[in-house]
PDB file of N, CA and C in Angstrom:
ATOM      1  N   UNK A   1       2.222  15.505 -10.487  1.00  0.00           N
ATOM      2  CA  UNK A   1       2.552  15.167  -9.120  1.00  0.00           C
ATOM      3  C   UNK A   1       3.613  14.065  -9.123  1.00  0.00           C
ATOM      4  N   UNK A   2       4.553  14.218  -8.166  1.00  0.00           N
ATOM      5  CA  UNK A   2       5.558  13.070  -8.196  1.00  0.00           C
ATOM      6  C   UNK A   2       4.845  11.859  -7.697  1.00  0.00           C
ATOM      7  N   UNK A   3       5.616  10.818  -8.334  1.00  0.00           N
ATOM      8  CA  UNK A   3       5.368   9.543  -7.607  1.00  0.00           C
ATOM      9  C   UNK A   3       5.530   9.009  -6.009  1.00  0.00           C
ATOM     10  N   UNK A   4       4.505   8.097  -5.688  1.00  0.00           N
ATOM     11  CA  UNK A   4       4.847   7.425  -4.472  1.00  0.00           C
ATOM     12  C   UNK A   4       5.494   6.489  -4.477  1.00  0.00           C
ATOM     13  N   UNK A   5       6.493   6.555  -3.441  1.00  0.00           N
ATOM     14  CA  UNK A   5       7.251   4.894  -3.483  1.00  0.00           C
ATOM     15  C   UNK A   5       6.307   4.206  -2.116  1.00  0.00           C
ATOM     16  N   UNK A   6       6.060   2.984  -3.054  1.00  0.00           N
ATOM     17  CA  UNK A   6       5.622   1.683  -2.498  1.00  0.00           C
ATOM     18  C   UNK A   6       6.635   0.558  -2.121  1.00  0.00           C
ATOM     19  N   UNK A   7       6.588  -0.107  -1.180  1.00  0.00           N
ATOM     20  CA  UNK A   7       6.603  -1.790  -0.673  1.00  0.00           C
ATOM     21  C   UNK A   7       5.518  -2.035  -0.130  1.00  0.00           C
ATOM     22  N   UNK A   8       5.337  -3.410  -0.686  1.00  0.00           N
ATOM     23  CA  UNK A   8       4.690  -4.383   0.030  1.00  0.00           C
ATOM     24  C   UNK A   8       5.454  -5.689   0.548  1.00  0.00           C
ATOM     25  N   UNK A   9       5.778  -6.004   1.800  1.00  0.00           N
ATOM     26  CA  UNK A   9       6.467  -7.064   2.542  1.00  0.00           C
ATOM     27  C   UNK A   9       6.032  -7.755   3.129  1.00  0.00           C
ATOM     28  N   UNK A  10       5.972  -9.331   2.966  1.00  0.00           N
ATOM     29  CA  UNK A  10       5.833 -10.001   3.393  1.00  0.00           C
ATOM     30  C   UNK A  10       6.905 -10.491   4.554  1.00  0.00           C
ATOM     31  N   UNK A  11       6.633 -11.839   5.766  1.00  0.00           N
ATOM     32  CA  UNK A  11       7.483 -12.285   6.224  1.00  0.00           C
ATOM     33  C   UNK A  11       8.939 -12.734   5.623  1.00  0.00           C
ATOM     34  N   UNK A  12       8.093 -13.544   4.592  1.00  0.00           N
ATOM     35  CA  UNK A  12       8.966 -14.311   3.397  1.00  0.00           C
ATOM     36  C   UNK A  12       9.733 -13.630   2.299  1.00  0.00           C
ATOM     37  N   UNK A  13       8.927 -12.464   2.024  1.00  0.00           N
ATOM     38  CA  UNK A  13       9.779 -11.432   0.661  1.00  0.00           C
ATOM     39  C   UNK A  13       9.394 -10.491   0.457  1.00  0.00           C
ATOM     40  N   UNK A  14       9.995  -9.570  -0.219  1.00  0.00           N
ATOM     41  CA  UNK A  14       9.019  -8.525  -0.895  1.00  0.00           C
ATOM     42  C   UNK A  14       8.635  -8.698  -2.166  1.00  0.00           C
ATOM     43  N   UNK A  15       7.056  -8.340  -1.921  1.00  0.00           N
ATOM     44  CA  UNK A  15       6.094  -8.800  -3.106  1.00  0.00           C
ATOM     45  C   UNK A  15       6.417  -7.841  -4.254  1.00  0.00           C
ATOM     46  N   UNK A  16       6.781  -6.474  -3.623  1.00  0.00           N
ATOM     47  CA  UNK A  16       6.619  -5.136  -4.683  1.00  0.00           C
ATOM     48  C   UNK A  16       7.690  -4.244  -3.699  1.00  0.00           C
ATOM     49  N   UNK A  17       8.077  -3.254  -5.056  1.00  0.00           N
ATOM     50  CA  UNK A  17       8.977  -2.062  -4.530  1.00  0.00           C
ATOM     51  C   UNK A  17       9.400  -1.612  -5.676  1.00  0.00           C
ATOM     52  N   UNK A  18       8.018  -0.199  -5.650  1.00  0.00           N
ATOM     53  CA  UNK A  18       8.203   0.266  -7.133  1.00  0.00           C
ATOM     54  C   UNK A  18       7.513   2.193  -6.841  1.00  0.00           C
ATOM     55  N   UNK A  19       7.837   2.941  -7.696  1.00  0.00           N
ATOM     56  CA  UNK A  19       7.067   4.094  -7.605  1.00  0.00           C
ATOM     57  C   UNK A  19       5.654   4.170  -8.451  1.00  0.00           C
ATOM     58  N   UNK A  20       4.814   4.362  -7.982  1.00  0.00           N
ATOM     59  CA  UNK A  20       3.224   4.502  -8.228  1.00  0.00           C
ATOM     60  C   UNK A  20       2.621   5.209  -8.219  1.00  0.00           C
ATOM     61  N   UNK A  21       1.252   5.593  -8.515  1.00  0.00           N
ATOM     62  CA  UNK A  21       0.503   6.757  -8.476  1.00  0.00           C
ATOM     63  C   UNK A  21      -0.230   7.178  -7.232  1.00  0.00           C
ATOM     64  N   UNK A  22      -1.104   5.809  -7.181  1.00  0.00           N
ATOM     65  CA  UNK A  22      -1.505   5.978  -5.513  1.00  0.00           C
ATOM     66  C   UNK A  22      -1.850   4.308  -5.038  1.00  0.00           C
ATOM     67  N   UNK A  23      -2.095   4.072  -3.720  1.00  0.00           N
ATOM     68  CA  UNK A  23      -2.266   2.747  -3.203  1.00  0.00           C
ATOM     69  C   UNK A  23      -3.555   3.000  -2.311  1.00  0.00           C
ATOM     70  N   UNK A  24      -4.456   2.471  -2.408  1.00  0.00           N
ATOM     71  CA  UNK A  24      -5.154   2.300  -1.478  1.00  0.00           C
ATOM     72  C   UNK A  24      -5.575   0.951  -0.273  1.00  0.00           C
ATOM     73  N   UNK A  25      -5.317   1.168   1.055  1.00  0.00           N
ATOM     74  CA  UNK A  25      -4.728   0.145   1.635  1.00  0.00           C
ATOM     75  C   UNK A  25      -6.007   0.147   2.431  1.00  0.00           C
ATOM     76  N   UNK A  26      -6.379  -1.040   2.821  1.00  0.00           N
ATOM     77  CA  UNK A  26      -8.091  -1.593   4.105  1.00  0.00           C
ATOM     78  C   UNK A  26      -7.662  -1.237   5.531  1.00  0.00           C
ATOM     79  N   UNK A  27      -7.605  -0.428   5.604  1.00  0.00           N
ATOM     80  CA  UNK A  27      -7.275  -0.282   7.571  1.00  0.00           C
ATOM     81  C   UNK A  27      -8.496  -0.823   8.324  1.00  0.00           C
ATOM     82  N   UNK A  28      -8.437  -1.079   9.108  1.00  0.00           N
ATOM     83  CA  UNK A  28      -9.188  -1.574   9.851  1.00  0.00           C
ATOM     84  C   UNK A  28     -10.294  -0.368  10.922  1.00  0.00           C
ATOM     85  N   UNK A  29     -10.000   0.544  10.393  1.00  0.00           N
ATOM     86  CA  UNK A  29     -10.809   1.808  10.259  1.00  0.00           C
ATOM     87  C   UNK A  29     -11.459   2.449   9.070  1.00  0.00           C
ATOM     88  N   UNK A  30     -11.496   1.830   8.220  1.00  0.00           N
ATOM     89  CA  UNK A  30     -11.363   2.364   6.841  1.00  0.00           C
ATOM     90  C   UNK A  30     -10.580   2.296   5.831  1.00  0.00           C
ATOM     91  N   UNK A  31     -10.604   2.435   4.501  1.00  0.00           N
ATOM     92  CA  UNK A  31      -9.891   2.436   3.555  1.00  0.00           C
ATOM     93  C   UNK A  31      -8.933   3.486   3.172  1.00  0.00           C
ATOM     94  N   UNK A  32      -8.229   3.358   3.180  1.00  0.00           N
ATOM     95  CA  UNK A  32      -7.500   5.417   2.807  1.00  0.00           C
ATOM     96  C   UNK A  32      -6.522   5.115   1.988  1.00  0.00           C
ATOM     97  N   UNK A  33      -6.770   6.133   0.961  1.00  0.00           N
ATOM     98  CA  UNK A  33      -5.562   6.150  -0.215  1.00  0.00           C
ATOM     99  C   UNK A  33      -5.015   6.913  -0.148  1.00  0.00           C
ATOM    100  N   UNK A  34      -3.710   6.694  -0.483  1.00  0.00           N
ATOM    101  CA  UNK A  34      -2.333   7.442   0.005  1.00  0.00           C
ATOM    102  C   UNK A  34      -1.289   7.739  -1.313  1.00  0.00           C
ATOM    103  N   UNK A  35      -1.480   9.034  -1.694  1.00  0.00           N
ATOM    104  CA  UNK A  35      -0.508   9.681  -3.010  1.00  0.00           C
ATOM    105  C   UNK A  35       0.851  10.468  -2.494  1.00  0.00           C
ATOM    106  N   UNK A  36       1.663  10.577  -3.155  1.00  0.00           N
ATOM    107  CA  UNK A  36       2.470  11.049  -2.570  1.00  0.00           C
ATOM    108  C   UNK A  36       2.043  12.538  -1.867  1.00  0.00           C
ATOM    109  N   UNK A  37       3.215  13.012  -1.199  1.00  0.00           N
ATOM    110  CA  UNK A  37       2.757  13.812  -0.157  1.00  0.00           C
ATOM    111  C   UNK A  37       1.783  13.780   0.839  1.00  0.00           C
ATOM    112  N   UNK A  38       1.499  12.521   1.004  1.00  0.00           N
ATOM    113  CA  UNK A  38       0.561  12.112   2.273  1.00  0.00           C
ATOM    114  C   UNK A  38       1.233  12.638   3.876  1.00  0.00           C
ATOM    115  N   UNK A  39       0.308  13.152   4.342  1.00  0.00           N
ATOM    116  CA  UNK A  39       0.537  12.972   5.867  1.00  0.00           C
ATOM    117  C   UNK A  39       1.388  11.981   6.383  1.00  0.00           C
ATOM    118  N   UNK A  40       2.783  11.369   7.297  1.00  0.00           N
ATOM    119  CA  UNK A  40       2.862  11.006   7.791  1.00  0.00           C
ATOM    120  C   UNK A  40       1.787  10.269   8.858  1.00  0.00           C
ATOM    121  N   UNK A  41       1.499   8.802   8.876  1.00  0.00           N
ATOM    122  CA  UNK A  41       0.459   8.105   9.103  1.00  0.00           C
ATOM    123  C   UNK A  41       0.482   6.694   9.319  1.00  0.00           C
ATOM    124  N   UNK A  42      -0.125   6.019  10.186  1.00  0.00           N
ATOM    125  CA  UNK A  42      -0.125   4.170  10.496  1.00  0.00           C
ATOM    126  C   UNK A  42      -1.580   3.746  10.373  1.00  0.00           C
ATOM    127  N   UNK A  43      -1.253   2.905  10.006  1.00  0.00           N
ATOM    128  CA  UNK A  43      -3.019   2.085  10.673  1.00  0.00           C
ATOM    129  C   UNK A  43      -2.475   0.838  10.682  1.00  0.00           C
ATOM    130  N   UNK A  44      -3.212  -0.010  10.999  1.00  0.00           N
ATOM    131  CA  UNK A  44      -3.129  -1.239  11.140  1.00  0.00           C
ATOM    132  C   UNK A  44      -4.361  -1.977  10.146  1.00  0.00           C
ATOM    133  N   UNK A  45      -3.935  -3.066   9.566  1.00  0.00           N
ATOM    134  CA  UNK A  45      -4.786  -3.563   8.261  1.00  0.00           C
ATOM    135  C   UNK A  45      -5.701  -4.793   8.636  1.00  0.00           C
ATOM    136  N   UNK A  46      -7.107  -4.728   8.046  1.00  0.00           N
ATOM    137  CA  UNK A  46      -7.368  -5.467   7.727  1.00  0.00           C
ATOM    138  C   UNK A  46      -7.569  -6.586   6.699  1.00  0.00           C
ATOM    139  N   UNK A  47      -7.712  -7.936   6.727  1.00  0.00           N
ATOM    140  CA  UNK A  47      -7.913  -8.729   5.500  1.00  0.00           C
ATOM    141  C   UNK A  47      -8.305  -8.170   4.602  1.00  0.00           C
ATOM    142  N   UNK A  48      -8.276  -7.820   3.225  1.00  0.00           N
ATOM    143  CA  UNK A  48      -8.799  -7.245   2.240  1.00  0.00           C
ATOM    144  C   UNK A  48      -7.365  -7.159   0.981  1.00  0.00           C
ATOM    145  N   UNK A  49      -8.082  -6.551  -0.149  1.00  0.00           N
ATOM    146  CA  UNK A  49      -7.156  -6.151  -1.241  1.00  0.00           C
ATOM    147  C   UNK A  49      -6.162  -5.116  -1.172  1.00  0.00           C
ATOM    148  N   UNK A  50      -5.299  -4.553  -1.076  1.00  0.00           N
ATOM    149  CA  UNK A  50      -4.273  -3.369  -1.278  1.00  0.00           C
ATOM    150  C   UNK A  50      -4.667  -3.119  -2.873  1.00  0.00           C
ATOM    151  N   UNK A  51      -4.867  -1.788  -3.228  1.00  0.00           N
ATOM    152  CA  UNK A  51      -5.140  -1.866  -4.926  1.00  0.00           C
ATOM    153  C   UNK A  51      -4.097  -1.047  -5.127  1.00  0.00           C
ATOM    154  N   UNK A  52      -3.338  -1.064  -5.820  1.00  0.00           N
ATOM    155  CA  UNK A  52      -2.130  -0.351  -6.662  1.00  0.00           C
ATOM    156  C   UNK A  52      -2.404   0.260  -8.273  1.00  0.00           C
ATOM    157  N   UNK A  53      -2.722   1.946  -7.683  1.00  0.00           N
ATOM    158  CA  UNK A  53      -2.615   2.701  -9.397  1.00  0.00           C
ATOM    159  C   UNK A  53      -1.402   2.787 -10.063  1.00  0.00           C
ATOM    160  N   UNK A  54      -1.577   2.560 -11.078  1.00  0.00           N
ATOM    161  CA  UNK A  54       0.369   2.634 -11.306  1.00  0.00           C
ATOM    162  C   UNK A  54       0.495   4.289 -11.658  1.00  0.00           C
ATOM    163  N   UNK A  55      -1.023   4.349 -12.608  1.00  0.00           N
ATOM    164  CA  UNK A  55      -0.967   5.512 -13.162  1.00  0.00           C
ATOM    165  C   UNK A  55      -2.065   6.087 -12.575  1.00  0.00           C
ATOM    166  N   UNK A  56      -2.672   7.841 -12.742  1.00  0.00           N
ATOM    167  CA  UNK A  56      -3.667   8.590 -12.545  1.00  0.00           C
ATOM    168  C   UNK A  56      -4.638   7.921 -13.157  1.00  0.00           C
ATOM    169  N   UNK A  57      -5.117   7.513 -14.302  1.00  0.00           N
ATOM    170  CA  UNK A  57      -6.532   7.204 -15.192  1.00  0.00           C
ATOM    171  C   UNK A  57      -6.283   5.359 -15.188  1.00  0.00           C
ATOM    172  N   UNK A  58      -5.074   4.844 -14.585  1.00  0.00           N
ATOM    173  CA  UNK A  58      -5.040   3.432 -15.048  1.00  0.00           C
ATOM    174  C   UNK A  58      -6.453   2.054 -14.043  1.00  0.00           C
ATOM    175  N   UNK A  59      -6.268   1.039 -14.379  1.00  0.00           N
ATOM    176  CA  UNK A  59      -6.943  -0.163 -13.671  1.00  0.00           C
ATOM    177  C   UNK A  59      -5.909   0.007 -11.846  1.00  0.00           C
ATOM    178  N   UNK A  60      -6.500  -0.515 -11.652  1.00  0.00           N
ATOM    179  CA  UNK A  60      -6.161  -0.975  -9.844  1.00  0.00           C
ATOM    180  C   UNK A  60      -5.503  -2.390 -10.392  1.00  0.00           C
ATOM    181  N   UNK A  61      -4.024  -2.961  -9.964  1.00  0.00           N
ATOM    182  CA  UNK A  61      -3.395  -4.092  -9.356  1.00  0.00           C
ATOM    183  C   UNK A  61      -3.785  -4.404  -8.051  1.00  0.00           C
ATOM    184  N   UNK A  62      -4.928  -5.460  -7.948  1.00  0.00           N
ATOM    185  CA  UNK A  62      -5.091  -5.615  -6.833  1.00  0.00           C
ATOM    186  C   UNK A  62      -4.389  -6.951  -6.324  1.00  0.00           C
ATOM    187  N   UNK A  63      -3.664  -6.849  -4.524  1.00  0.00           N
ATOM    188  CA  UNK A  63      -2.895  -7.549  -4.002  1.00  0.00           C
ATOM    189  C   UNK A  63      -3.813  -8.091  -2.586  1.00  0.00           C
ATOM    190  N   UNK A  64      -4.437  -9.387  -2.129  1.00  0.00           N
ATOM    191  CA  UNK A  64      -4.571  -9.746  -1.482  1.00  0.00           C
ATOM    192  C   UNK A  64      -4.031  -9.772   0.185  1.00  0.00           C
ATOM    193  N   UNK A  65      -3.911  -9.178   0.917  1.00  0.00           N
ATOM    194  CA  UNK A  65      -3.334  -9.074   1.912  1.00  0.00           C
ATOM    195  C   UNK A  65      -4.138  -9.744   3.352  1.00  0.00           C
ATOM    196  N   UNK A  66      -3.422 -10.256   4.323  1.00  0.00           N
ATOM    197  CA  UNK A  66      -3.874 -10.760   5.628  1.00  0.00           C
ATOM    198  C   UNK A  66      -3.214  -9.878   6.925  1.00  0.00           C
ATOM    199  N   UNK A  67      -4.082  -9.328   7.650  1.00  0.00           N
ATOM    200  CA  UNK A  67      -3.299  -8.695   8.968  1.00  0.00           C
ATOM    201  C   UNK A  67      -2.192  -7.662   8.497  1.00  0.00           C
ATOM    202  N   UNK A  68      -1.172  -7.675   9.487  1.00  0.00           N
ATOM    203  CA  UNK A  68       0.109  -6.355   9.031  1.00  0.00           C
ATOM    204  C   UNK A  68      -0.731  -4.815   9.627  1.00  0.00           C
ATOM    205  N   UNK A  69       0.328  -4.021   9.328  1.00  0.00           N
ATOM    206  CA  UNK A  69       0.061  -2.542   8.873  1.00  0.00           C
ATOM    207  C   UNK A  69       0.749  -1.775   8.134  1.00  0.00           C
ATOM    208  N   UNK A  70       0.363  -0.428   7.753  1.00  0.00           N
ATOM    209  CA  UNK A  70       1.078   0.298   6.744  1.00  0.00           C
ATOM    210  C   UNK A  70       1.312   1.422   7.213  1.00  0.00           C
ATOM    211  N   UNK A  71       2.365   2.193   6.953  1.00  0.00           N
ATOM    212  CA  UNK A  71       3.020   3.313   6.943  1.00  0.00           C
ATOM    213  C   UNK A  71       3.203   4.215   6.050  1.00  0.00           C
ATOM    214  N   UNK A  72       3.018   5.633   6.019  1.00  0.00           N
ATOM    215  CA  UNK A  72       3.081   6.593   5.257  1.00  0.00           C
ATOM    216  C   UNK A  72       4.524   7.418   5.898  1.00  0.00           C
ATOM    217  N   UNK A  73       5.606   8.139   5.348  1.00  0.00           N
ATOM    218  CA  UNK A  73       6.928   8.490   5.769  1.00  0.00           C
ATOM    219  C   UNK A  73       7.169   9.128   4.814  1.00  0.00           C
ATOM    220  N   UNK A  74       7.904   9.993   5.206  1.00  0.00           N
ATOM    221  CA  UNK A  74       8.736  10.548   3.875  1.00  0.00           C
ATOM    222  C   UNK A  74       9.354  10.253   2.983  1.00  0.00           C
ATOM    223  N   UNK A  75       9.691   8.716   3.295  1.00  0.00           N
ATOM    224  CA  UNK A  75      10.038   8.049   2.451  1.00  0.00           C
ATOM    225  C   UNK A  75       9.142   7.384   1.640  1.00  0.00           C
ATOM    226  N   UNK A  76       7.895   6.903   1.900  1.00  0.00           N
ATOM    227  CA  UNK A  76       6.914   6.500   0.680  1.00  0.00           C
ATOM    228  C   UNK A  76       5.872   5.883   1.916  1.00  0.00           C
ATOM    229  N   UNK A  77       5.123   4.865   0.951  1.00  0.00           N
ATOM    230  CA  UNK A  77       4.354   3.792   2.131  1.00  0.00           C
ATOM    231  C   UNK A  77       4.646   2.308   1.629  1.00  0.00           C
ATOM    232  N   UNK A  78       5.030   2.144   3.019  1.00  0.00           N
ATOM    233  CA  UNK A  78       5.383   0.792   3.476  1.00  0.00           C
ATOM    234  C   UNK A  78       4.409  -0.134   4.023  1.00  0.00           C
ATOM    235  N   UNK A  79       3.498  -1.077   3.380  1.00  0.00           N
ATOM    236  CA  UNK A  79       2.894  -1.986   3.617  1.00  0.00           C
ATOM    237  C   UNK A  79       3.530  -3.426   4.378  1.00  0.00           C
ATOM    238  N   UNK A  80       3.544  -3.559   5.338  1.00  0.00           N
ATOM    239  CA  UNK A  80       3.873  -4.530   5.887  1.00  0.00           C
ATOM    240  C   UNK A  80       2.621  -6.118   6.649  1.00  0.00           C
ATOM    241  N   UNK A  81       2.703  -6.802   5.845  1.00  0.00           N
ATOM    242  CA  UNK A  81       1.436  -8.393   5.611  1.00  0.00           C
ATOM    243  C   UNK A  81       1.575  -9.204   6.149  1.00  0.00           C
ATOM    244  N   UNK A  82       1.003  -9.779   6.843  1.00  0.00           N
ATOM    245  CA  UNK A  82       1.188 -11.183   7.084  1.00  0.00           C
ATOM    246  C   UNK A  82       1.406 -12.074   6.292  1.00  0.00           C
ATOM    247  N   UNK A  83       0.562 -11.799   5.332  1.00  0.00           N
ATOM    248  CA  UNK A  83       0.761 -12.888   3.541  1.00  0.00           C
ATOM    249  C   UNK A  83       0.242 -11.606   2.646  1.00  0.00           C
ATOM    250  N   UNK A  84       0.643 -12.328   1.410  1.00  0.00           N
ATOM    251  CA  UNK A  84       0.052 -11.522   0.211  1.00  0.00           C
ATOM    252  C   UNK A  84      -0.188 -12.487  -1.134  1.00  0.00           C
ATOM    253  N   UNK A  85      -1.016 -12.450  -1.314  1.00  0.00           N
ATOM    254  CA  UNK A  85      -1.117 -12.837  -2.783  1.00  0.00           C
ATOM    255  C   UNK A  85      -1.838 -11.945  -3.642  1.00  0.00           C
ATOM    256  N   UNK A  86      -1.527 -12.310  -5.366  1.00  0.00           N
ATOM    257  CA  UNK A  86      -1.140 -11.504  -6.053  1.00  0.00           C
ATOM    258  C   UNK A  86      -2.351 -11.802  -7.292  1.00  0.00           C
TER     259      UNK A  86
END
């Protein structure tokens, strides 16, 4: 399966902007992980971790996030934070 392209953006910078396996992001409805070819899709986030697979079988990079929301597009998913730490 092809890769997903990721950002994660802060006010201040971007934390990340890389292709990945899958991301799973805290909506404030739920958690939903997003591989490429995802549905076009928003939610809005809650406080929690963003975990980043790089690979299919690898560990989770997990990224601290506050508020924001995320986007799924044809172009990848776009995490957008209030803060992030790492």
């Amino acid at each position: 399966m092809a890769d997903l392209h990721f950002e994660l953006v802060t006010p201040d910078r971007l934390v990340m902007s890389d292709d990945v396996y899958m991301v799973v992001v805290p909506g404030t409805e739920g958690e939903s992980g997003i591989m490429a070819g995802h549905a076009p899709y928003m939610t809005t986030l809650k406080n929690g971790d963003v975990s980043v697979y790089r690979t299919q079988n690898g560990q989770p990079e997990r990224i601290a996030v506050t508020g924001g929301f995320a986007e799924v597009s044809d172009r990848g998913l776009t995490v957008l934070a209030e803060s992030a730490e790492a």
